[in-house]
PDB file of N, CA and C in Angstrom:
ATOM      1  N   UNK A   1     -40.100 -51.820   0.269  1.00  0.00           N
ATOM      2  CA  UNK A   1     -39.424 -50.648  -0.223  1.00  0.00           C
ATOM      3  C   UNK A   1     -39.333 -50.744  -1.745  1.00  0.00           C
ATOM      4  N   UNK A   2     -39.648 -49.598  -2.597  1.00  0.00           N
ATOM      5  CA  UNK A   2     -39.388 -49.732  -3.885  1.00  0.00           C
ATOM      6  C   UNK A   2     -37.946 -48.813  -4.226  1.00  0.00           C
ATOM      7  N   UNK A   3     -37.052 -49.934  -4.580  1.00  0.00           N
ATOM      8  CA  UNK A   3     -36.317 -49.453  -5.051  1.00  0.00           C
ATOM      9  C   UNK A   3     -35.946 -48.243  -6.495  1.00  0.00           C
ATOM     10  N   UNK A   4     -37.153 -48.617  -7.200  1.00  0.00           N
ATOM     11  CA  UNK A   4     -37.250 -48.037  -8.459  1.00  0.00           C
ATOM     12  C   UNK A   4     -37.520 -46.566  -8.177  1.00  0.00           C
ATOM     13  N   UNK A   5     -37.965 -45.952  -6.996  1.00  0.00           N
ATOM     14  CA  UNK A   5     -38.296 -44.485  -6.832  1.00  0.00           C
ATOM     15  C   UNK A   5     -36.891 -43.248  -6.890  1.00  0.00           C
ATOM     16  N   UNK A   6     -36.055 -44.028  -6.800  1.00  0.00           N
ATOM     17  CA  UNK A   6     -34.524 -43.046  -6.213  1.00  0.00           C
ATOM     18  C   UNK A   6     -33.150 -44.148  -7.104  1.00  0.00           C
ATOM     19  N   UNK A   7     -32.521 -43.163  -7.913  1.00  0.00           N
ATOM     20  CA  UNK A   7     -31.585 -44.190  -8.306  1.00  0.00           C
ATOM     21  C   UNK A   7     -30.396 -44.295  -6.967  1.00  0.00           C
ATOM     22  N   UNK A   8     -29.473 -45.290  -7.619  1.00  0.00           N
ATOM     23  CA  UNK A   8     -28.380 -45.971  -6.620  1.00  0.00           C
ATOM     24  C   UNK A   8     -27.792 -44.470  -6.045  1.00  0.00           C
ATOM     25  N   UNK A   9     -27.480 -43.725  -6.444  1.00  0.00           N
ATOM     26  CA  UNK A   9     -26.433 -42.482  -6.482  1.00  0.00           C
ATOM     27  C   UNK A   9     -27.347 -41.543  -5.521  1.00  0.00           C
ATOM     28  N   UNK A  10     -28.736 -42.003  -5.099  1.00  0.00           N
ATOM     29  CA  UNK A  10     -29.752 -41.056  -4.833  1.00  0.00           C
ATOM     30  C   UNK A  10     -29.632 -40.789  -2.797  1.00  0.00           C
ATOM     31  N   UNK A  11     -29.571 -39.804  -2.277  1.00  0.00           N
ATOM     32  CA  UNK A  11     -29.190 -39.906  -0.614  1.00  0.00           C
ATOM     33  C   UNK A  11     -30.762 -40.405   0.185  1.00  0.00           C
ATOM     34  N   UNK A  12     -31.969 -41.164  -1.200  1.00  0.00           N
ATOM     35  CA  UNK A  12     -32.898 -41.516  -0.202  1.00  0.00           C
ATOM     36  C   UNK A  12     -33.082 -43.139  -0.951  1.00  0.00           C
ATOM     37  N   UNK A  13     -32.023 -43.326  -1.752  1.00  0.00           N
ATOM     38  CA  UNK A  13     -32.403 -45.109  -1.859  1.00  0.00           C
ATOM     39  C   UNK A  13     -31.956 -45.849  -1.187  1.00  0.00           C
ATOM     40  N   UNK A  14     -31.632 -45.749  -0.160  1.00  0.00           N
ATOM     41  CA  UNK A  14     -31.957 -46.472   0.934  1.00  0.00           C
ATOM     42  C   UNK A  14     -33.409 -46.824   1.993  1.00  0.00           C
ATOM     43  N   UNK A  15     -33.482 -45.083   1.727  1.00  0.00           N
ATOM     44  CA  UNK A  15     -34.698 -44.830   2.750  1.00  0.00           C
ATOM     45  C   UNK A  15     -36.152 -45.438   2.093  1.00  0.00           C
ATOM     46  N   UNK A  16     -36.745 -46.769   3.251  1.00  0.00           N
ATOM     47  CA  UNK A  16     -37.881 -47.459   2.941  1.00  0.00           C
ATOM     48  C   UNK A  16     -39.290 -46.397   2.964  1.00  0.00           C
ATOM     49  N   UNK A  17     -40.160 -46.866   2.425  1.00  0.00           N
ATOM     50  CA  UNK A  17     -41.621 -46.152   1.995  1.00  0.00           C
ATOM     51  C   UNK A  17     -42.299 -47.024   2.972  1.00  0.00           C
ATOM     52  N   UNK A  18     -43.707 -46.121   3.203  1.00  0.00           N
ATOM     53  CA  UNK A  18     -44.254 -46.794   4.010  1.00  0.00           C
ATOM     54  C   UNK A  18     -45.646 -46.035   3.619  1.00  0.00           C
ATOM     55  N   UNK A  19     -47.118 -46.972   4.208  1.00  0.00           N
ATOM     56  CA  UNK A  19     -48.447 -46.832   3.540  1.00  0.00           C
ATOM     57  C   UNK A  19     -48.677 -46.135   4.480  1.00  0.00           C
ATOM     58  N   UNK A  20     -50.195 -44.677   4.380  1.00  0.00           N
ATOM     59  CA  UNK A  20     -51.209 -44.264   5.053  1.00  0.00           C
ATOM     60  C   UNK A  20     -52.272 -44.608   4.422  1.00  0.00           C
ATOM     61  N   UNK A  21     -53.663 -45.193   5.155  1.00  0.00           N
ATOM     62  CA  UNK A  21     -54.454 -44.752   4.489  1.00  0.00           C
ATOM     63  C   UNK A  21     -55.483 -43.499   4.558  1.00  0.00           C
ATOM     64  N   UNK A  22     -56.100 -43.164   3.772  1.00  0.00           N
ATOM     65  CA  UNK A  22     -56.414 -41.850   3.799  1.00  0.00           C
ATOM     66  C   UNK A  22     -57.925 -42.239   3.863  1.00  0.00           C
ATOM     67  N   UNK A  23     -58.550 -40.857   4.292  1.00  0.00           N
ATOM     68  CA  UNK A  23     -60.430 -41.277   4.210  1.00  0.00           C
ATOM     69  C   UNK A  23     -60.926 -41.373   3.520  1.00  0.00           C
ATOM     70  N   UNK A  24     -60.254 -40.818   2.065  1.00  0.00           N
ATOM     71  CA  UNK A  24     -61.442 -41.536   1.498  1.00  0.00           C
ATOM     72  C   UNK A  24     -60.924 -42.970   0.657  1.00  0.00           C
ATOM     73  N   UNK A  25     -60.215 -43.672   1.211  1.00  0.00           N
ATOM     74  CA  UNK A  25     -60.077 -44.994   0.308  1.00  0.00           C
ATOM     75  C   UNK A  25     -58.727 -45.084  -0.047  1.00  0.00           C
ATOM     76  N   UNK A  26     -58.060 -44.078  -0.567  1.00  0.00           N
ATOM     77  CA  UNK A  26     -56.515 -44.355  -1.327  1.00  0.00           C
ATOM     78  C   UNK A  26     -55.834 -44.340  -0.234  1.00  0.00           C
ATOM     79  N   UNK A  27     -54.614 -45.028  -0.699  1.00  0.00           N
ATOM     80  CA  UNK A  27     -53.494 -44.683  -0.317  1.00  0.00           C
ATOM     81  C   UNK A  27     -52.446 -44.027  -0.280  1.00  0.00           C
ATOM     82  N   UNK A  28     -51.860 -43.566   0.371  1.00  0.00           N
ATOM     83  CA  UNK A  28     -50.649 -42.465   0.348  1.00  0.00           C
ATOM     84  C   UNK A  28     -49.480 -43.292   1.263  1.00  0.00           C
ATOM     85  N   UNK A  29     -48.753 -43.293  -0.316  1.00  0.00           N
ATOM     86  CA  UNK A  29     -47.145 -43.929   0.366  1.00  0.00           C
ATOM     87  C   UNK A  29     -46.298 -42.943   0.294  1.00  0.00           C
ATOM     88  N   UNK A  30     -45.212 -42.964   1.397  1.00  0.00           N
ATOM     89  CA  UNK A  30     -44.571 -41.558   1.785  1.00  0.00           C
ATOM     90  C   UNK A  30     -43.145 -42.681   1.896  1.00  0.00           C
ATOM     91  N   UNK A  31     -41.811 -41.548   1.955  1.00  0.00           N
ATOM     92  CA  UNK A  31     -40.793 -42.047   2.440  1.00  0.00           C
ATOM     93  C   UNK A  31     -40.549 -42.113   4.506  1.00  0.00           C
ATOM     94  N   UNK A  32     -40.135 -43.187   4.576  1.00  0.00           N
ATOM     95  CA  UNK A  32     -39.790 -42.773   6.095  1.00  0.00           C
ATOM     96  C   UNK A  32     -38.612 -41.591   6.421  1.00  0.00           C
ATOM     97  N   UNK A  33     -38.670 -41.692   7.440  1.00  0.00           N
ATOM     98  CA  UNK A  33     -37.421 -40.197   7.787  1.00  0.00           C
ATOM     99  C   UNK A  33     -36.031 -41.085   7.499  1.00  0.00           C
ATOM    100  N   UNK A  34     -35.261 -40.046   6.878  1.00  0.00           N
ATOM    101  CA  UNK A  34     -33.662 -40.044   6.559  1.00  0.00           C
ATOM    102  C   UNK A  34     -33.679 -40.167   7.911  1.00  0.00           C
ATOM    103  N   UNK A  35     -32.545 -41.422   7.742  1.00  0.00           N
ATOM    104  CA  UNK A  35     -31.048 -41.475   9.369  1.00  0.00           C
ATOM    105  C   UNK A  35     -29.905 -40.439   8.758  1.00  0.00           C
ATOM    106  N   UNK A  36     -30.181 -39.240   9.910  1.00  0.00           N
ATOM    107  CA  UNK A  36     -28.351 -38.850   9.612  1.00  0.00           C
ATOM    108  C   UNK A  36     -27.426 -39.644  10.025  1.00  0.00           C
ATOM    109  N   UNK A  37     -26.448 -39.759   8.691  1.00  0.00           N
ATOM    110  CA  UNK A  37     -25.118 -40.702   9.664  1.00  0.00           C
ATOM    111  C   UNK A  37     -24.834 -39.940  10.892  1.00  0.00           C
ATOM    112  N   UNK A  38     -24.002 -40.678  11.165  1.00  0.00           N
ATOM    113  CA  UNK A  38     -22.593 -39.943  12.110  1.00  0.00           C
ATOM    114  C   UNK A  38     -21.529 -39.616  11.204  1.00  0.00           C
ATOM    115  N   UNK A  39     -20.603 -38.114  11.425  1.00  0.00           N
ATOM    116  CA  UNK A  39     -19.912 -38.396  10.978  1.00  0.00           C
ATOM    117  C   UNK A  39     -18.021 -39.492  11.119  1.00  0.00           C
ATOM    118  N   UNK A  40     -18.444 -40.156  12.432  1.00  0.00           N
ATOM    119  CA  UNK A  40     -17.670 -41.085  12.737  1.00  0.00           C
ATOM    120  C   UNK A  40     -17.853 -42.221  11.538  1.00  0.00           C
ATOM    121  N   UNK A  41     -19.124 -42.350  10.868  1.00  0.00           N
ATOM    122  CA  UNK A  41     -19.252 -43.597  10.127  1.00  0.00           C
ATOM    123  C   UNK A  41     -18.649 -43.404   8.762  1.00  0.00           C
ATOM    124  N   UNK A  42     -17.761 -42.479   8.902  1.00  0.00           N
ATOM    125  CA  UNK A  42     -17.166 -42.249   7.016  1.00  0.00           C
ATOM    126  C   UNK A  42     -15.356 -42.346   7.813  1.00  0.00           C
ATOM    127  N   UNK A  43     -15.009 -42.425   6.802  1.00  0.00           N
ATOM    128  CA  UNK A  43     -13.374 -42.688   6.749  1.00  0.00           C
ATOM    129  C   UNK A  43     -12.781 -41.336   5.749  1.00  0.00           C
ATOM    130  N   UNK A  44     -12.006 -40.215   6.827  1.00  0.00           N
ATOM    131  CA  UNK A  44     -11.306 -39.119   5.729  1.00  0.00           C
ATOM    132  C   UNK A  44     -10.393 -39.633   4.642  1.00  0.00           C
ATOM    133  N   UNK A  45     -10.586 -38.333   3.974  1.00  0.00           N
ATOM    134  CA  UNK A  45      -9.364 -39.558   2.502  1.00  0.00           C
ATOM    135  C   UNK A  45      -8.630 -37.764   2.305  1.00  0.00           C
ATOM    136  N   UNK A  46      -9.277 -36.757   2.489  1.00  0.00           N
ATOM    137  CA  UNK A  46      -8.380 -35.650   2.727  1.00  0.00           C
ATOM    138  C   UNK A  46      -9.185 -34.545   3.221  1.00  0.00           C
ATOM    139  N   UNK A  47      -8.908 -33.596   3.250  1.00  0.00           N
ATOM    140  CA  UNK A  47      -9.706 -32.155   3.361  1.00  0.00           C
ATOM    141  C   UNK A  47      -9.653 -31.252   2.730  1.00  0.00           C
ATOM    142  N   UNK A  48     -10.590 -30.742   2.303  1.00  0.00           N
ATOM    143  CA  UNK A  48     -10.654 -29.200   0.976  1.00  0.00           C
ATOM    144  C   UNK A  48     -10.984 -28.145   2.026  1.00  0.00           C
ATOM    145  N   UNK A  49      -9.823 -27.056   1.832  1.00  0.00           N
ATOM    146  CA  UNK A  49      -9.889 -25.679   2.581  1.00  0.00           C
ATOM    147  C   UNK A  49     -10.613 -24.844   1.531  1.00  0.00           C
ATOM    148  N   UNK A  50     -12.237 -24.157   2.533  1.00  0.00           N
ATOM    149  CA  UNK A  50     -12.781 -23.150   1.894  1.00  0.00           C
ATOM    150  C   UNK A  50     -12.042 -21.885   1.284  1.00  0.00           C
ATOM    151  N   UNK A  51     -12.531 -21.411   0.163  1.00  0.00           N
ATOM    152  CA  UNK A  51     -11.637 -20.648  -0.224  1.00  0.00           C
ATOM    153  C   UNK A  51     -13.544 -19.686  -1.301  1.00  0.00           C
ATOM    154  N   UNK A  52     -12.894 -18.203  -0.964  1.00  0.00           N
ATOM    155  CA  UNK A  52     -13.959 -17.405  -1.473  1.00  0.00           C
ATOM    156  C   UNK A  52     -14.661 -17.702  -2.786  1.00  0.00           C
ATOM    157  N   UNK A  53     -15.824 -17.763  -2.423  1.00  0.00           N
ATOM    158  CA  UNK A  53     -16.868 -17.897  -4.196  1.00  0.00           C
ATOM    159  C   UNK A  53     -16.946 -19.926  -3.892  1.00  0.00           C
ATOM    160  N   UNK A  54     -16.240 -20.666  -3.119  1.00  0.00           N
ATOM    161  CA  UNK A  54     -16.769 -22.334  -3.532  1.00  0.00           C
ATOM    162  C   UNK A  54     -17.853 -22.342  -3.023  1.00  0.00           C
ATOM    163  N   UNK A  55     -18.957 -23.471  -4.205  1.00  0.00           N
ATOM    164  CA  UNK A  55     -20.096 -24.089  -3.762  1.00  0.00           C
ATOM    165  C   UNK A  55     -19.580 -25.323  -3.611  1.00  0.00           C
ATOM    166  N   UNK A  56     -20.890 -25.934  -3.150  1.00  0.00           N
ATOM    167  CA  UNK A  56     -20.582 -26.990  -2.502  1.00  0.00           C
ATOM    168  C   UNK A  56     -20.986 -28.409  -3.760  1.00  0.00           C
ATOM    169  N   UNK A  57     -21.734 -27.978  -4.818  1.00  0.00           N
ATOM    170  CA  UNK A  57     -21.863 -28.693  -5.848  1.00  0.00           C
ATOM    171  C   UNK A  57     -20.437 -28.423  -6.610  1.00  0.00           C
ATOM    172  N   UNK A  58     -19.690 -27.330  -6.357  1.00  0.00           N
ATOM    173  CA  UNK A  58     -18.526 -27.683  -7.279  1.00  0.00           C
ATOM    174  C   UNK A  58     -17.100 -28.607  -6.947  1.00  0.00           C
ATOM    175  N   UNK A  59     -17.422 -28.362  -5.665  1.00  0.00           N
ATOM    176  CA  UNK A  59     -16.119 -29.305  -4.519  1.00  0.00           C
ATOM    177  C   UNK A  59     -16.720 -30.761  -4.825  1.00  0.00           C
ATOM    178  N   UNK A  60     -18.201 -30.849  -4.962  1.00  0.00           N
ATOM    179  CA  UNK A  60     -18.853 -32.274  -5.052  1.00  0.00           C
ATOM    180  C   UNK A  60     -18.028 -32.944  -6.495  1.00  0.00           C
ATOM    181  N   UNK A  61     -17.775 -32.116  -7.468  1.00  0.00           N
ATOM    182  CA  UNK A  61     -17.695 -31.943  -8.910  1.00  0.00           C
ATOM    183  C   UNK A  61     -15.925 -32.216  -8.835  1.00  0.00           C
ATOM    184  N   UNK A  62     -15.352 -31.622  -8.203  1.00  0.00           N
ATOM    185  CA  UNK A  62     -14.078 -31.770  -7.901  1.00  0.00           C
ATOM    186  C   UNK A  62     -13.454 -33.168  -7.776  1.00  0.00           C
ATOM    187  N   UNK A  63     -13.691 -33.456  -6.498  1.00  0.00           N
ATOM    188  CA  UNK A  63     -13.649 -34.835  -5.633  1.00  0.00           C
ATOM    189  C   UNK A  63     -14.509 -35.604  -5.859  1.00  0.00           C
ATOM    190  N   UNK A  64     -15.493 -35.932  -5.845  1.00  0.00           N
ATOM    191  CA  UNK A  64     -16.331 -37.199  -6.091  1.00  0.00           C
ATOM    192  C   UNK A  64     -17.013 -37.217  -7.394  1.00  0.00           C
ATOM    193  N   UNK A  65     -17.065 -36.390  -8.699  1.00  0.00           N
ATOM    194  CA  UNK A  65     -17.140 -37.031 -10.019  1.00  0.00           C
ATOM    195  C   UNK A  65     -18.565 -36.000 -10.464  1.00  0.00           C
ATOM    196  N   UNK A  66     -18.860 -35.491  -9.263  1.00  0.00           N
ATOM    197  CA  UNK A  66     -20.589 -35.713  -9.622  1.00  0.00           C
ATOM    198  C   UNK A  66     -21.186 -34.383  -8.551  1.00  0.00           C
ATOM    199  N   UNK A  67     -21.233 -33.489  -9.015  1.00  0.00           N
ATOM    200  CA  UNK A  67     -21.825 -32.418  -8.007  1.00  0.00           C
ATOM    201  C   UNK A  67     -23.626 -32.404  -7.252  1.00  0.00           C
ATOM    202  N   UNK A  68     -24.077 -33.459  -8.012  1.00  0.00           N
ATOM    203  CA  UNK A  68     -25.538 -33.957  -7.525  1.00  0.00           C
ATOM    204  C   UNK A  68     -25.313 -34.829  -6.028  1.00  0.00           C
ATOM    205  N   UNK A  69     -23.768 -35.544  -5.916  1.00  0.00           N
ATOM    206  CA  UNK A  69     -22.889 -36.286  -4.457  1.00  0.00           C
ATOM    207  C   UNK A  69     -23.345 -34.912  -3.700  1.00  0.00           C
ATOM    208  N   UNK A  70     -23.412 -33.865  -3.527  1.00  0.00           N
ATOM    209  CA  UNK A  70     -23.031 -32.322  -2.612  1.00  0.00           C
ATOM    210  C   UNK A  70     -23.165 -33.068  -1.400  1.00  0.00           C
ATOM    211  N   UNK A  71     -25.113 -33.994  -1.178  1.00  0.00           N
ATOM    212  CA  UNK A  71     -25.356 -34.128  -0.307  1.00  0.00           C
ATOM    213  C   UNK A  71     -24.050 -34.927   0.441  1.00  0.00           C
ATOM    214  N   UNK A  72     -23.150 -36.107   0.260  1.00  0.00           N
ATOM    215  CA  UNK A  72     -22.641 -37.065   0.753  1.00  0.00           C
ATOM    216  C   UNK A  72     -21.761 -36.191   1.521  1.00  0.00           C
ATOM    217  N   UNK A  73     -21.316 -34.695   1.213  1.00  0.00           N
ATOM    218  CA  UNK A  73     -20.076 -33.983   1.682  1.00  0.00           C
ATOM    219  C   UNK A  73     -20.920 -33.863   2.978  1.00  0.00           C
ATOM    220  N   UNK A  74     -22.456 -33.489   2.621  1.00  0.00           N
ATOM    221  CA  UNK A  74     -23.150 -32.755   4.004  1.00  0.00           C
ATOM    222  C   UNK A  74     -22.902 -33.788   4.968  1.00  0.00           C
ATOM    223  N   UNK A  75     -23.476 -35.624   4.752  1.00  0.00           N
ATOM    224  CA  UNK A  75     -23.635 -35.984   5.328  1.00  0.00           C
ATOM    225  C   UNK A  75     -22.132 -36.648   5.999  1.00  0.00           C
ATOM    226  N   UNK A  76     -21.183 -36.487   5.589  1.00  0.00           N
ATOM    227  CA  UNK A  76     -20.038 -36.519   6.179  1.00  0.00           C
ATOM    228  C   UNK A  76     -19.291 -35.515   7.030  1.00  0.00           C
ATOM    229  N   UNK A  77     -19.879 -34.458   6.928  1.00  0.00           N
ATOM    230  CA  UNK A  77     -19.421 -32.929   7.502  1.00  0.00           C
ATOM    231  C   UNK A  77     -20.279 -32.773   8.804  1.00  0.00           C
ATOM    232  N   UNK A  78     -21.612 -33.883   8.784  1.00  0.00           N
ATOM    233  CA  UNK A  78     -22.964 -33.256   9.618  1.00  0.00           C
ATOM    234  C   UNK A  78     -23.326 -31.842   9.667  1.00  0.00           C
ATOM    235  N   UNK A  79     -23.903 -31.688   8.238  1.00  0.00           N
ATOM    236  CA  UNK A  79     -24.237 -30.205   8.020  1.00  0.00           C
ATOM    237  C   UNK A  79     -25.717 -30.984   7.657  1.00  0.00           C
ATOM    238  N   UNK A  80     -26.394 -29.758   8.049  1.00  0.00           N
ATOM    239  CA  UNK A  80     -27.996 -29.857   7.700  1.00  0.00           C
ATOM    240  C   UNK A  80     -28.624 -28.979   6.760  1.00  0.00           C
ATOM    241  N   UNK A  81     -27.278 -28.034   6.627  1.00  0.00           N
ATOM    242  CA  UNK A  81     -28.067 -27.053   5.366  1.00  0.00           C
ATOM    243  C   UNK A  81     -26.051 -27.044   4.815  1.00  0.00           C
ATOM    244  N   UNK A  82     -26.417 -27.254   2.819  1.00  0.00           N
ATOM    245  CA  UNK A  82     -25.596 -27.734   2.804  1.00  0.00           C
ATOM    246  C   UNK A  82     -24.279 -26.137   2.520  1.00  0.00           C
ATOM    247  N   UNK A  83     -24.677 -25.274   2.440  1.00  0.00           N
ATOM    248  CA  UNK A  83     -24.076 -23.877   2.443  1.00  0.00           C
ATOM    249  C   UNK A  83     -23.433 -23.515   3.824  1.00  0.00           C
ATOM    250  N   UNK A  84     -23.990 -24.070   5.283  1.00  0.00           N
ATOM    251  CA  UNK A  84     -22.879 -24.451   6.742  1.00  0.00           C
ATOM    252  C   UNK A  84     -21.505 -24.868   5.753  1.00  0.00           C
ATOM    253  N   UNK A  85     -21.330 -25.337   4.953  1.00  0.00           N
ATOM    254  CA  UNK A  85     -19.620 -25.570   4.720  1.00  0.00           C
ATOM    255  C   UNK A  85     -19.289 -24.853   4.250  1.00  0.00           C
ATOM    256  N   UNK A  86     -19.858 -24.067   2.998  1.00  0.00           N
ATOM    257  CA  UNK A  86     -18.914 -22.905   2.211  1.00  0.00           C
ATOM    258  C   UNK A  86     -19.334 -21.639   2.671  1.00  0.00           C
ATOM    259  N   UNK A  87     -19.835 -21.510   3.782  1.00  0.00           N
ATOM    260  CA  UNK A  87     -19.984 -20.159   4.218  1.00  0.00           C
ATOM    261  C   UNK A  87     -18.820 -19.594   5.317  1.00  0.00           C
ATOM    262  N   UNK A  88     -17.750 -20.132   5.465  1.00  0.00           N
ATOM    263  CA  UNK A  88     -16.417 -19.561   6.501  1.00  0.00           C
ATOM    264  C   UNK A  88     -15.430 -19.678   5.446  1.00  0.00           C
ATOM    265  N   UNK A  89     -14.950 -18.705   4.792  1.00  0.00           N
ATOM    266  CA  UNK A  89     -13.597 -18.715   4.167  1.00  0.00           C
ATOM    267  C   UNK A  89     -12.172 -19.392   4.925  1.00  0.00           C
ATOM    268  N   UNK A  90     -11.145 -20.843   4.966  1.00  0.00           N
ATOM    269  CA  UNK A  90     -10.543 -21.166   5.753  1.00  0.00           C
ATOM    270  C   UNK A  90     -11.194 -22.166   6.383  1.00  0.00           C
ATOM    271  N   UNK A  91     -12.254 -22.783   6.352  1.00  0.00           N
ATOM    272  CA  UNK A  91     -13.117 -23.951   7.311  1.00  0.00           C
ATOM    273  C   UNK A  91     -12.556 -25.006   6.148  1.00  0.00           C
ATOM    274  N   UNK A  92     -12.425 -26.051   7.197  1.00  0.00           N
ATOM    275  CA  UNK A  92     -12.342 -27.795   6.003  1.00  0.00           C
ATOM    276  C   UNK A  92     -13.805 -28.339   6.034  1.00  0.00           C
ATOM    277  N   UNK A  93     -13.803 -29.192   4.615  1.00  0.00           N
ATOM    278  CA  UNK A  93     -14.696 -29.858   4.777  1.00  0.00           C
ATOM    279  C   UNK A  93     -13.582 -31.586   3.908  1.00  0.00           C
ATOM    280  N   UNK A  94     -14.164 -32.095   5.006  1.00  0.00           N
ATOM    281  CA  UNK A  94     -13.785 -33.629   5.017  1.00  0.00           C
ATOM    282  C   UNK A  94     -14.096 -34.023   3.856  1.00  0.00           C
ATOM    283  N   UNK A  95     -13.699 -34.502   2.714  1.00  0.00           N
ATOM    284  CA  UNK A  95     -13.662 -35.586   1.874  1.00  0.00           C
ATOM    285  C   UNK A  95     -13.492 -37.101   2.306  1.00  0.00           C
ATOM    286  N   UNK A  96     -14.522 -37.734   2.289  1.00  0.00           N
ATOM    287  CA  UNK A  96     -14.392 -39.357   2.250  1.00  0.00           C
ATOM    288  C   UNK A  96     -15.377 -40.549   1.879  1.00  0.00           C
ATOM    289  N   UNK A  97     -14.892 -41.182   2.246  1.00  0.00           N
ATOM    290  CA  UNK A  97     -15.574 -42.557   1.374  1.00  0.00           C
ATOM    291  C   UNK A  97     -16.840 -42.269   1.647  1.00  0.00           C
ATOM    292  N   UNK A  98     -17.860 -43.117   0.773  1.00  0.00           N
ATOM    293  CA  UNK A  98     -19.299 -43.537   1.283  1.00  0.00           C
ATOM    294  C   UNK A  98     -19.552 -44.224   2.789  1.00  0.00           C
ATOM    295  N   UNK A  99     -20.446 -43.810   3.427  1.00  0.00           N
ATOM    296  CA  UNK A  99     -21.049 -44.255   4.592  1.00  0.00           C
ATOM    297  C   UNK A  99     -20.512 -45.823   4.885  1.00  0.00           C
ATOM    298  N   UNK A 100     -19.865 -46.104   6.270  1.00  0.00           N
ATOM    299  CA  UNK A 100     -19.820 -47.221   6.284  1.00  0.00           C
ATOM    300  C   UNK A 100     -18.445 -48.092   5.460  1.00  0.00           C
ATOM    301  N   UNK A 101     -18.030 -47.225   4.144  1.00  0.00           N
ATOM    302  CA  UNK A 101     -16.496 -48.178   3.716  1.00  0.00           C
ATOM    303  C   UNK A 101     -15.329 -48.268   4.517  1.00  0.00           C
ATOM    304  N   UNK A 102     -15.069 -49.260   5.231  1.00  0.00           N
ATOM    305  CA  UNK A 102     -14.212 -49.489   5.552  1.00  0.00           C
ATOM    306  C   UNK A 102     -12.190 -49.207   4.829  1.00  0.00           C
ATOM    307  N   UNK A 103     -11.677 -48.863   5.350  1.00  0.00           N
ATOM    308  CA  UNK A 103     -10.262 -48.645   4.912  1.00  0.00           C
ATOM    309  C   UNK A 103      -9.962 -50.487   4.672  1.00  0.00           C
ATOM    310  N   UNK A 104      -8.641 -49.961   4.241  1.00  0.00           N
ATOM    311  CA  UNK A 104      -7.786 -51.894   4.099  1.00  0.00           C
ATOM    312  C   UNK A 104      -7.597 -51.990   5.798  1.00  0.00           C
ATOM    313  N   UNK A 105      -6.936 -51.898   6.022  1.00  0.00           N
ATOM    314  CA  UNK A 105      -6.737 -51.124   7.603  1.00  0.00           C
ATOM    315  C   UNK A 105      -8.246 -51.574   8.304  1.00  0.00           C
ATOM    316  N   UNK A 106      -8.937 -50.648   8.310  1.00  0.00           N
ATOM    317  CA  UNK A 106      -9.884 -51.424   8.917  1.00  0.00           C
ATOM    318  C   UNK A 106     -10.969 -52.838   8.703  1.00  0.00           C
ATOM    319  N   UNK A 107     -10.479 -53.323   7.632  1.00  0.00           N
ATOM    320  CA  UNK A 107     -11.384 -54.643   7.348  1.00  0.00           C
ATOM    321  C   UNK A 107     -10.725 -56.221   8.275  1.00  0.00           C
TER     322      UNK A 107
END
């Protein structure tokens, strides 16, 4: 896996590369498929109630520092398109840790 393709902050540096070869000689390295989490594997820390006109890069911008995060809301919400959250005026979307952090509580 090359790490150097996706920085740390990136929702595919994790995800390993892998070789084809092609006919005529080269190679073609591709990413393997994203794992969706679960969203059992995140820990809530609160919930933001939709409210008319929010995107989902600005709630990212809000709460986690960084509206390029949007994806981490998806993948904690299990949304696949990331506008499923701000499209119901009144719907929550979960705020919480990165994939996998454990609470004090749970360590």
């Amino acid at each position: 896996m090359r790490k150097d393709l996706f920085t740390i902050t990136s929702r595919y540096y994790t995800v390993e590369t892998t070789q084809l070869p092609a006919a005529d000689g080269k190679t073609i390295v591709y990413l393997r498929r994203r794992r969706m989490p679960q969203p059992e594997d995140f820990v809530t820390l609160q919930e933001h109630r939709v409210v008319e006109g929010d995107r989902l890069d600005n709630v990212a911008a809000k709460y986690l520092c960084d509206p390029e995060q949007f994806w981490r809301l998806c993948d904690s919400n299990n949304a696949m398109e990331p506008e499923e959250l701000t499209d119901e005026v009144g719907s929550s979307i979960r705020i919480t840790l990165p994939e996998g952090i454990p609470t004090n509580s749970d360590a």
